[in-house]
Protein backbone atom coordinates (compact mmCIF):
# COMPACT_ATOMS: atom_id res chain seq x y z
CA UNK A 1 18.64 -16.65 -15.12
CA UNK A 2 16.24 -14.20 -17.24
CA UNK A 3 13.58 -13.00 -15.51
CA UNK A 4 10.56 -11.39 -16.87
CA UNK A 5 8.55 -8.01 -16.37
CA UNK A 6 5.62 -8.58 -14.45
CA UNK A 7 3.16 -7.00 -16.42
CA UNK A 8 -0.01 -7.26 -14.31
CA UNK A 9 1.95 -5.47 -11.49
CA UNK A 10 0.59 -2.37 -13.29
CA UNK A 11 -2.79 -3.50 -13.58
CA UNK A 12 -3.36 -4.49 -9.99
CA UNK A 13 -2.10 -0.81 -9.04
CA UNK A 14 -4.87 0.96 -11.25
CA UNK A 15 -7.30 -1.46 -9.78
CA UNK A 16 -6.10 -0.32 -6.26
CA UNK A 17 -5.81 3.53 -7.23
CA UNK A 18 -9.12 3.51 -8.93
CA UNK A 19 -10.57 1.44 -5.98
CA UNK A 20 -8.89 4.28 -3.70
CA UNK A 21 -10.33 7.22 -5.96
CA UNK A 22 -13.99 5.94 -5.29
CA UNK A 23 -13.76 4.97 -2.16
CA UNK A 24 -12.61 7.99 0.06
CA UNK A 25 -14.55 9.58 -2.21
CA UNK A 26 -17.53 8.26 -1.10
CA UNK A 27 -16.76 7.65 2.39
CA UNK A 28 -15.79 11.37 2.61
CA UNK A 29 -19.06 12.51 1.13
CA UNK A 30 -22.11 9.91 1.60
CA UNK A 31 -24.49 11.31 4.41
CA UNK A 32 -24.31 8.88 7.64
CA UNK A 33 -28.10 7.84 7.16
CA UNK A 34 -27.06 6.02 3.74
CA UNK A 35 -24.41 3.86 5.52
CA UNK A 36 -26.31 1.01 6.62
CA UNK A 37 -24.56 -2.19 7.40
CA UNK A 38 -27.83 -3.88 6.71
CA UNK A 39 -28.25 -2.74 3.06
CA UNK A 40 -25.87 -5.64 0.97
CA UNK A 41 -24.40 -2.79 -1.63
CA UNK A 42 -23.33 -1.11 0.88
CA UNK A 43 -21.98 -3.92 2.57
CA UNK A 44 -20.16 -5.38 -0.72
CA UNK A 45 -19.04 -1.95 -1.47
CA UNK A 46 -17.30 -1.54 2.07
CA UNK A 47 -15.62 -5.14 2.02
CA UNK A 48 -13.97 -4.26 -1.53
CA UNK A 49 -12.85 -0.84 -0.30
CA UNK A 50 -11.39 -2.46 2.22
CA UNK A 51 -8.97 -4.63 -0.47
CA UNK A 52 -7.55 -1.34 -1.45
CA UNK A 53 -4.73 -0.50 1.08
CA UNK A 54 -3.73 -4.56 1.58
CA UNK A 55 -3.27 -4.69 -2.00
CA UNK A 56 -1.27 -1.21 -2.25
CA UNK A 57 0.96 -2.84 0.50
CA UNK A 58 1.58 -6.22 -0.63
CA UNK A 59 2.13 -4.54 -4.28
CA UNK A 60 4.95 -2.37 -3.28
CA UNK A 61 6.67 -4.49 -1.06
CA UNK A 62 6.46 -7.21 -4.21
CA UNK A 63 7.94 -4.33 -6.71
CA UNK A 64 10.52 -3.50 -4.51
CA UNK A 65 12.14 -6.51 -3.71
CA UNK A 66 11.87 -8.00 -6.78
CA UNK A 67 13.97 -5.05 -8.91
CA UNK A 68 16.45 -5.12 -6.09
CA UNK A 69 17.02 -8.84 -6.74
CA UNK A 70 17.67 -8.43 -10.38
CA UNK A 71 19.77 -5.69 -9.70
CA UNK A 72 21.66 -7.80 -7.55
CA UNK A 73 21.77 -10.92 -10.05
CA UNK A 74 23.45 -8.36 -12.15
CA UNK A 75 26.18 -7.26 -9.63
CA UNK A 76 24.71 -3.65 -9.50
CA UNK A 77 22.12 -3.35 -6.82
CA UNK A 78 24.02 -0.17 -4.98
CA UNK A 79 22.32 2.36 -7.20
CA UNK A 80 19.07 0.40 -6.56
CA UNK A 81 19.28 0.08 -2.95
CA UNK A 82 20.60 4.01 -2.74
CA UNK A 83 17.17 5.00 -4.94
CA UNK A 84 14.98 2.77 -2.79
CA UNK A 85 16.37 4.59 0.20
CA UNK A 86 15.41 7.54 -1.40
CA UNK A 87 12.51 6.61 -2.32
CA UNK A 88 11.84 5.44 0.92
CA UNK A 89 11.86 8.65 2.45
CA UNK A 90 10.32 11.01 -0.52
CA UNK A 91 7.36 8.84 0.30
CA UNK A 92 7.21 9.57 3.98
CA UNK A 93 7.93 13.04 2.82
CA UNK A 94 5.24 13.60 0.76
CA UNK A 95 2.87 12.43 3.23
CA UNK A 96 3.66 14.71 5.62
CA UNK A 97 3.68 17.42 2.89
CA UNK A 98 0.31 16.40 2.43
CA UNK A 99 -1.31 17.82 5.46
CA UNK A 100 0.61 21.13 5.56
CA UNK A 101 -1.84 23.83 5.42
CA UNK A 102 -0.25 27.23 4.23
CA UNK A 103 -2.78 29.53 5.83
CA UNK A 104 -3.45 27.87 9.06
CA UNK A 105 1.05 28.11 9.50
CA UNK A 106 1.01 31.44 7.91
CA UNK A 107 -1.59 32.61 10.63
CA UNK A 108 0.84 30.71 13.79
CA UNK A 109 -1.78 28.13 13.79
CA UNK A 110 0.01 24.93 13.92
CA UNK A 111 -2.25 21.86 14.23
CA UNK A 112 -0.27 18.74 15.26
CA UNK A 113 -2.47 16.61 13.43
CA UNK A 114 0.45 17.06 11.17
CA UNK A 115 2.39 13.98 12.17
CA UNK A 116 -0.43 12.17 11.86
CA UNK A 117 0.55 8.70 9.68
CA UNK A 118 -0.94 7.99 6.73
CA UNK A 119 -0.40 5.52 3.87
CA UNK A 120 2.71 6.59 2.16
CA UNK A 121 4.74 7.12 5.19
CA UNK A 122 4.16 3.84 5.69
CA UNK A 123 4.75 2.77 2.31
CA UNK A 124 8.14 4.74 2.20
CA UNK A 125 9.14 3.25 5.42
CA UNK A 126 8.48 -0.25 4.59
CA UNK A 127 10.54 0.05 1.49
CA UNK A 128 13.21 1.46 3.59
CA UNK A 129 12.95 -1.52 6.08
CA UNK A 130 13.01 -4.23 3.05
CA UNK A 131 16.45 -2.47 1.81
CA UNK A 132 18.05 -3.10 5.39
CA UNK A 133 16.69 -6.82 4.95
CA UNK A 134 17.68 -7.12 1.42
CA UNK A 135 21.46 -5.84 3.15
CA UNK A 136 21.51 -8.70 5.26
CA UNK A 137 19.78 -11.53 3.36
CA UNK A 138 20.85 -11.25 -0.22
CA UNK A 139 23.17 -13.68 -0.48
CA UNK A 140 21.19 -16.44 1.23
CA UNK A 141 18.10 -16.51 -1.23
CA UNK A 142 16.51 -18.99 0.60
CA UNK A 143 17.09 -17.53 3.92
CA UNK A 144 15.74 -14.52 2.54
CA UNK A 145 12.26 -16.07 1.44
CA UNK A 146 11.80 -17.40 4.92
CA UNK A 147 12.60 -14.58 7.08
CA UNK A 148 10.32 -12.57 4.93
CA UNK A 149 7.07 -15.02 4.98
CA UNK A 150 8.06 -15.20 8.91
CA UNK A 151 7.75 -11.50 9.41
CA UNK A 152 4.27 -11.26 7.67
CA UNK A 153 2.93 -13.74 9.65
CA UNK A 154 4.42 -12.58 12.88
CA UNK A 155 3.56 -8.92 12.27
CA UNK A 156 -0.37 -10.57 11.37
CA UNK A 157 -0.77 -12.68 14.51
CA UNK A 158 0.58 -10.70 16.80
CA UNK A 159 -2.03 -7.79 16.32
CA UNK A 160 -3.93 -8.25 19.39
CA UNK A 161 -0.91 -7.76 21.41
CA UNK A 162 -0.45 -3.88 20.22
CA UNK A 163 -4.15 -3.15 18.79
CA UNK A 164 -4.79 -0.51 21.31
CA UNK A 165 -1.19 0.59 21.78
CA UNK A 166 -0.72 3.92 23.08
CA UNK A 167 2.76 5.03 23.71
CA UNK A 168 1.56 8.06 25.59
CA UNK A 169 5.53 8.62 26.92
CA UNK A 170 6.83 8.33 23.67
CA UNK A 171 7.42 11.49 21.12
CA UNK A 172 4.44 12.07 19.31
CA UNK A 173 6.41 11.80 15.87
CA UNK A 174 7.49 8.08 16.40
CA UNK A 175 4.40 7.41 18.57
CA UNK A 176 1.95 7.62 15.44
CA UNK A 177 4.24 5.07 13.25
CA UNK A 178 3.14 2.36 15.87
CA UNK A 179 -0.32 4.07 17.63
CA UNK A 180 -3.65 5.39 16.07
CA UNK A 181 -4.28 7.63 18.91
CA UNK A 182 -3.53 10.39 17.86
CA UNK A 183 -5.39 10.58 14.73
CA UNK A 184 -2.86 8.13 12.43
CA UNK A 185 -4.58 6.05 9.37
CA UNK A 186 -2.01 3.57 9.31
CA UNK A 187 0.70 2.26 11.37
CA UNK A 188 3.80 0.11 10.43
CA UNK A 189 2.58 -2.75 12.36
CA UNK A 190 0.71 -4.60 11.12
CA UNK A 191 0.80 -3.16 7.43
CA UNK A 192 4.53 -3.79 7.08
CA UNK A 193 3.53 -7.59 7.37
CA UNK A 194 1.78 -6.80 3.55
CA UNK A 195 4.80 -5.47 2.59
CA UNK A 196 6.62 -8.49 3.98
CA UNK A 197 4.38 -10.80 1.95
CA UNK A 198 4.57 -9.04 -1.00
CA UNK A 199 8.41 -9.49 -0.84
CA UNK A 200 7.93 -12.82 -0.10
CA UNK A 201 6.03 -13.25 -3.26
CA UNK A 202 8.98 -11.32 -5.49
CA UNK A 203 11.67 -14.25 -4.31
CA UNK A 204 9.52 -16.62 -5.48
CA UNK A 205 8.88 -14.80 -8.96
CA UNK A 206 12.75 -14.59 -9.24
CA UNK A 207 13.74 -17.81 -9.12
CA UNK A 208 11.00 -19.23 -10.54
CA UNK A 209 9.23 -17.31 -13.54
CA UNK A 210 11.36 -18.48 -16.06
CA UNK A 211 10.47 -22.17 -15.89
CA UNK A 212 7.78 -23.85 -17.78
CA UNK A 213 4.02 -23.40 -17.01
CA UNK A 214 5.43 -21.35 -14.12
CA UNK A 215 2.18 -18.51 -14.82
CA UNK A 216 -0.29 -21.69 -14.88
CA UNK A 217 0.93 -23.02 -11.51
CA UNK A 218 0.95 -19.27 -10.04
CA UNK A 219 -2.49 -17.97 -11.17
CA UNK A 220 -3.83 -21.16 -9.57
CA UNK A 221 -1.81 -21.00 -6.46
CA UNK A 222 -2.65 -17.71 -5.92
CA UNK A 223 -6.59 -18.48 -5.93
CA UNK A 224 -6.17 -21.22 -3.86
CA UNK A 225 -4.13 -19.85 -1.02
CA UNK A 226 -6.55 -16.94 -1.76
CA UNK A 227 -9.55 -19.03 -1.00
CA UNK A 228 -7.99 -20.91 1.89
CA UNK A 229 -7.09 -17.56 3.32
CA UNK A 230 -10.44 -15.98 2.74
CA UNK A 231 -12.44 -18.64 3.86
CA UNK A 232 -10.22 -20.79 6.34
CA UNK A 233 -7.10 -19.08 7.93
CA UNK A 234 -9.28 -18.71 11.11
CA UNK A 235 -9.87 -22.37 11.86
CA UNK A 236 -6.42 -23.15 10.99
CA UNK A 237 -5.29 -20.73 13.83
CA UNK A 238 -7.78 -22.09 16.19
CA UNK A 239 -6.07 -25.28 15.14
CA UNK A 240 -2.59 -23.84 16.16
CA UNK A 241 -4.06 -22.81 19.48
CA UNK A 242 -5.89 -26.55 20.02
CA UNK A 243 -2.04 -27.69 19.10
CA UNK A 244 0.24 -25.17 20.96
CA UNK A 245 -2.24 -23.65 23.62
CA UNK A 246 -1.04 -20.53 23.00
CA UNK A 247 -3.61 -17.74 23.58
CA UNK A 248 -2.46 -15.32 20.51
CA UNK A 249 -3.53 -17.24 18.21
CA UNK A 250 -7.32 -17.37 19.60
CA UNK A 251 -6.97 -14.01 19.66
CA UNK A 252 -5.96 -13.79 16.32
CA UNK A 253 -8.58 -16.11 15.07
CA UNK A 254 -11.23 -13.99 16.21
CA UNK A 255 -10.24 -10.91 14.87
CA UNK A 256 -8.99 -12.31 11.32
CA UNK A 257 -9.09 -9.32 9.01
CA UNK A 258 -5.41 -9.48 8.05
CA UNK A 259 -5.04 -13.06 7.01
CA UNK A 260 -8.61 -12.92 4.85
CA UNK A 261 -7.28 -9.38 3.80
CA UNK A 262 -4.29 -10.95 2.21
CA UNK A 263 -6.50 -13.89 0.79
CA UNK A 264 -8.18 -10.78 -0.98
CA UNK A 265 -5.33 -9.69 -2.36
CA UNK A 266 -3.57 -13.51 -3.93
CA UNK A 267 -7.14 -13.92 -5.62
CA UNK A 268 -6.55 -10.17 -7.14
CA UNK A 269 -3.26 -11.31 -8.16
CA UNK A 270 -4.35 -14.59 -9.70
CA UNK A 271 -7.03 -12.74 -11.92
CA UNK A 272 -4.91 -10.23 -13.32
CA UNK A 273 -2.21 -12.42 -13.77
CA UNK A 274 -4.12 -14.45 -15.85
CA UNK A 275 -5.69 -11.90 -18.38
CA UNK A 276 -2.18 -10.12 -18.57
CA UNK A 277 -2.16 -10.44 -21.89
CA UNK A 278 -5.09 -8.32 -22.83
CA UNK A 279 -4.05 -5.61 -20.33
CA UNK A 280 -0.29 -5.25 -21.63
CA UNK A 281 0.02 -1.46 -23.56
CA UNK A 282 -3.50 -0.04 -22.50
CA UNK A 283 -4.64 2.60 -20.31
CA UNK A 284 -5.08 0.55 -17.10
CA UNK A 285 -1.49 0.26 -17.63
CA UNK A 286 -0.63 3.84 -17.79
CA UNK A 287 -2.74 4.73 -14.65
CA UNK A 288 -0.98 1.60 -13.01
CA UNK A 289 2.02 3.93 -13.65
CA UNK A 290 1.09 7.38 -12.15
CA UNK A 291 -0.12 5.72 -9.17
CA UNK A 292 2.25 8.33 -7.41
CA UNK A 293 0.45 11.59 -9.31
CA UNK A 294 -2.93 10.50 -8.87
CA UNK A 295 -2.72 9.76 -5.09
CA UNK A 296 -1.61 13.40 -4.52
CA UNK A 297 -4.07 15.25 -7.05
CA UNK A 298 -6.82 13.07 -5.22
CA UNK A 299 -5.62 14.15 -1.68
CA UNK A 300 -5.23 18.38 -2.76
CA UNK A 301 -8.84 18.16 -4.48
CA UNK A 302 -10.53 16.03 -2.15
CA UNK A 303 -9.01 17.09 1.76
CA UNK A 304 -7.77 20.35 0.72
CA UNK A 305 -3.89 20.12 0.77
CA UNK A 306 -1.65 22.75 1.42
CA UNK A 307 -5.15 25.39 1.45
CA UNK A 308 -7.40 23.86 3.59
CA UNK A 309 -10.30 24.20 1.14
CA UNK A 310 -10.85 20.95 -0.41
CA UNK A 311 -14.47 18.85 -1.69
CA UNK A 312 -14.66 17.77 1.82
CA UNK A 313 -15.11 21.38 3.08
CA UNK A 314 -17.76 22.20 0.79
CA UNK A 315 -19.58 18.64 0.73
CA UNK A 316 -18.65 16.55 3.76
CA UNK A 317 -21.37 13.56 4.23
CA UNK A 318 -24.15 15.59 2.49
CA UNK A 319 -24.48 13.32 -0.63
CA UNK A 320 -27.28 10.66 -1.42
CA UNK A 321 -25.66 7.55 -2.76
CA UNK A 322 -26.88 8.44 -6.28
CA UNK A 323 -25.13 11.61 -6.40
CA UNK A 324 -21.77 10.11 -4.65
CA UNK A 325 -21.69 7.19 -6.97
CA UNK A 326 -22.02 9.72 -10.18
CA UNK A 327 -19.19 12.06 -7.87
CA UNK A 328 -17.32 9.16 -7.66
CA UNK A 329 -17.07 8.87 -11.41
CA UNK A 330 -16.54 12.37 -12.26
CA UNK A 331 -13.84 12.30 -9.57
CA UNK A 332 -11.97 9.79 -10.87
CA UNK A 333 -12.16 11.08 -14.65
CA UNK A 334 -10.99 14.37 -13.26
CA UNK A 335 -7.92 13.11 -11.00
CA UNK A 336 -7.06 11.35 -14.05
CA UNK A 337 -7.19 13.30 -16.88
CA UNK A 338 -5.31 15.63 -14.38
CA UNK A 339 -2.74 13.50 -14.00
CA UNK A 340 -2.09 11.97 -17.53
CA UNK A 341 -2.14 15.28 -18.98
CA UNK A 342 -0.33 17.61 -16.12
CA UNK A 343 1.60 15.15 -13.92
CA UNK A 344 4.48 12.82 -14.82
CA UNK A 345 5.04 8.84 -14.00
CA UNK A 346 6.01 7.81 -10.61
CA UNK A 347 9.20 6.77 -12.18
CA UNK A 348 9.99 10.55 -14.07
CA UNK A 349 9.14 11.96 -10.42
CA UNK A 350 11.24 10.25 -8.11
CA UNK A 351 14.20 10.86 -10.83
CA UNK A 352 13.43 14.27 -11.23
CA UNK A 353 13.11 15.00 -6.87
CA UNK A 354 16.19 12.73 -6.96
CA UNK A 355 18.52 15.22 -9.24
CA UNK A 356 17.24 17.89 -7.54
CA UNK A 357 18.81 17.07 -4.32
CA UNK A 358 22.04 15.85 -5.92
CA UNK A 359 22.44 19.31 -7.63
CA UNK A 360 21.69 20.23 -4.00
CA UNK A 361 24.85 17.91 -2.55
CA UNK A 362 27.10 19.07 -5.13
CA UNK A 363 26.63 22.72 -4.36
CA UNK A 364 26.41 21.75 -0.70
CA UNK A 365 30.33 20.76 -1.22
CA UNK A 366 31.56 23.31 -3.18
């Protein structure tokens, strides 16, 4: 079976990192009496932020799985599955590199904030989780595809049950993988289920993208099942609870952000995916590939990493919209530029973290 590279893969990630760029940007720095829910560009503006971290999630998990099933196809997936381990947990590294702040240890000041959980711990651990499935799974293709789908839509509709989970017994370093209490972004549940999707998504690209009109009957697929999601996943759960009588999925229903979320996301896919061809070899494609660089120049300029003095310090929700929207801009030229010019592809990076720690091993032996 040949299989193809999915182009607009790279696309959709600048989208997301661009989307990213402005919006903590301007969240960080846009004075509270310009965020009115009753103004509609602030209103659009905070619905498509919102698009950003679904689609980062659904993305990686799609990635992912789909290299470690043509690694497999080719009887080599070992090395893959040992570098998305790896990868797995440089990710969750990083992130909690991310809110060291030199000083504040230096002066015995140790804030516990810390193990707080943010996106790419997440991210690292959810590729770590789809290896472990891939383990089991990857001989039963099939079986595969359904356990995945299952496990996006259980991790979705069973929000409710763990929404306001707080694990107060429970070691605060595991505690903030599942709990926002104490100060986490994201949790595994429910944004593994993205990750879970996206997977879901790669089995289907893998068997499937070689066959004729395959792109046609994708791009359309996803904008339907986009569409339905957007606009209908809530009555069809309300349907499921007329059906079953089971309360979750009332509960569910009125508190659909995941589902719609996702619908977000398959109508992002299905418009990249079909102007691919005018995106392949151009600069959204080279951002869509330092997605890695720019997240981390963005978080040391922006919150201060490692220093504690960051834009937020100096500007924190003081700006007018005008001057966040032109910050916004100059932001994202400047994390950019940055990274094309001083930072490496999330591919040269990993390798490069990766030898280190071999050369590490090796010396660790002798």
């Amino acid at each position: 079976m040949q299989t193809n590279r999915l182009y607009f893969i790279d696309a959709v990630r600048a989208f997301a990192i661009l989307m990213m760029l402005q919006g903590h940007f301007i969240d960080t720095l846009l004075a509270p009496i310009f965020r009115d829910n009753g103004n509609i560009a602030y209103n659009v503006w905070s619905y498509f932020r919102g698009i950003t971290a679904p689609t980062f999630f659904t993305i990686s998990g799609l990635v992912f799985s789909y290299l470690l099933l043509k690694a497999y196809q080719k009887g080599c997936d070992k090395p893959r599955i040992k570098k998305g381990l790896f990868r797995g947990m440089l990710l969750i590294g990083i992130g909690y590199s991310l809110r060291i702040n030199v000083f504040s240890w230096l002066s015995g000041k140790f804030n516990p904030y810390f193990f707080a959980v943010d996106v790419l711990q997440c991210i690292g651990l959810s590729l770590i989780f789809l290896v472990l499935l891939h383990l089991v799974f990857k001989k039963y293709s099939y079986v595969f595809s359904v356990v995945l789908f299952l496990i996006g839509f259980v991790c979705f509709l069973s929000e409710p049950l763990y929404r306001n989970l707080t694990l107060e017994n429970t070691p605060l370093f595991l505690a903030n993988y599942m709990s926002k209490t104490n100060g986490s972004v994201f949790t595994i549940l429910p944004w593994f289920g993205y990750s879970a999707f996206g997977a879901f998504i790669s089995t289907v690209f893998f068997r499937h993208v070689h066959r004729f009109r395959f792109k046609a009957v994708t791009i359309l697929t996803f904008l339907l099942a986009g569409y339905f999601l957007i606009g209908h996943s809530s009555w069809l759960l309300m349907e499921f609870y007329s059906v079953f009588d089971i309360e979750l999925f009332k509960l569910s229903a009125n508190y659909n952000y995941l589902f719609t979320r996702l619908g977000n996301v398959l109508m992002l896919f299905g418009v990249f995916y079909a102007f691919e061809r005018y995106l392949k070899h151009s600069i959204v494609m080279k951002i869509g590939e330092k997605t890695l660089s720019i997240y981390v120049i963005h978080f040391i300029l922006l919150y201060g990493s490692f220093t504690g003095y960051g834009i937020k310090r100096l500007l924190n929700k003081s700006l007018s919209p005008t001057e966040a929207i032109a910050g916004a801009t100059l932001f994202i030229l400047v994390v950019c530029i940055l990274s094309f010019n001083y930072a490496k592809t999330n591919t040269f990076v990993y390798n490069l973290v990766r030898k280190f720690f071999d050369k590490l091993k090796l010396q660790w032996k002798s």
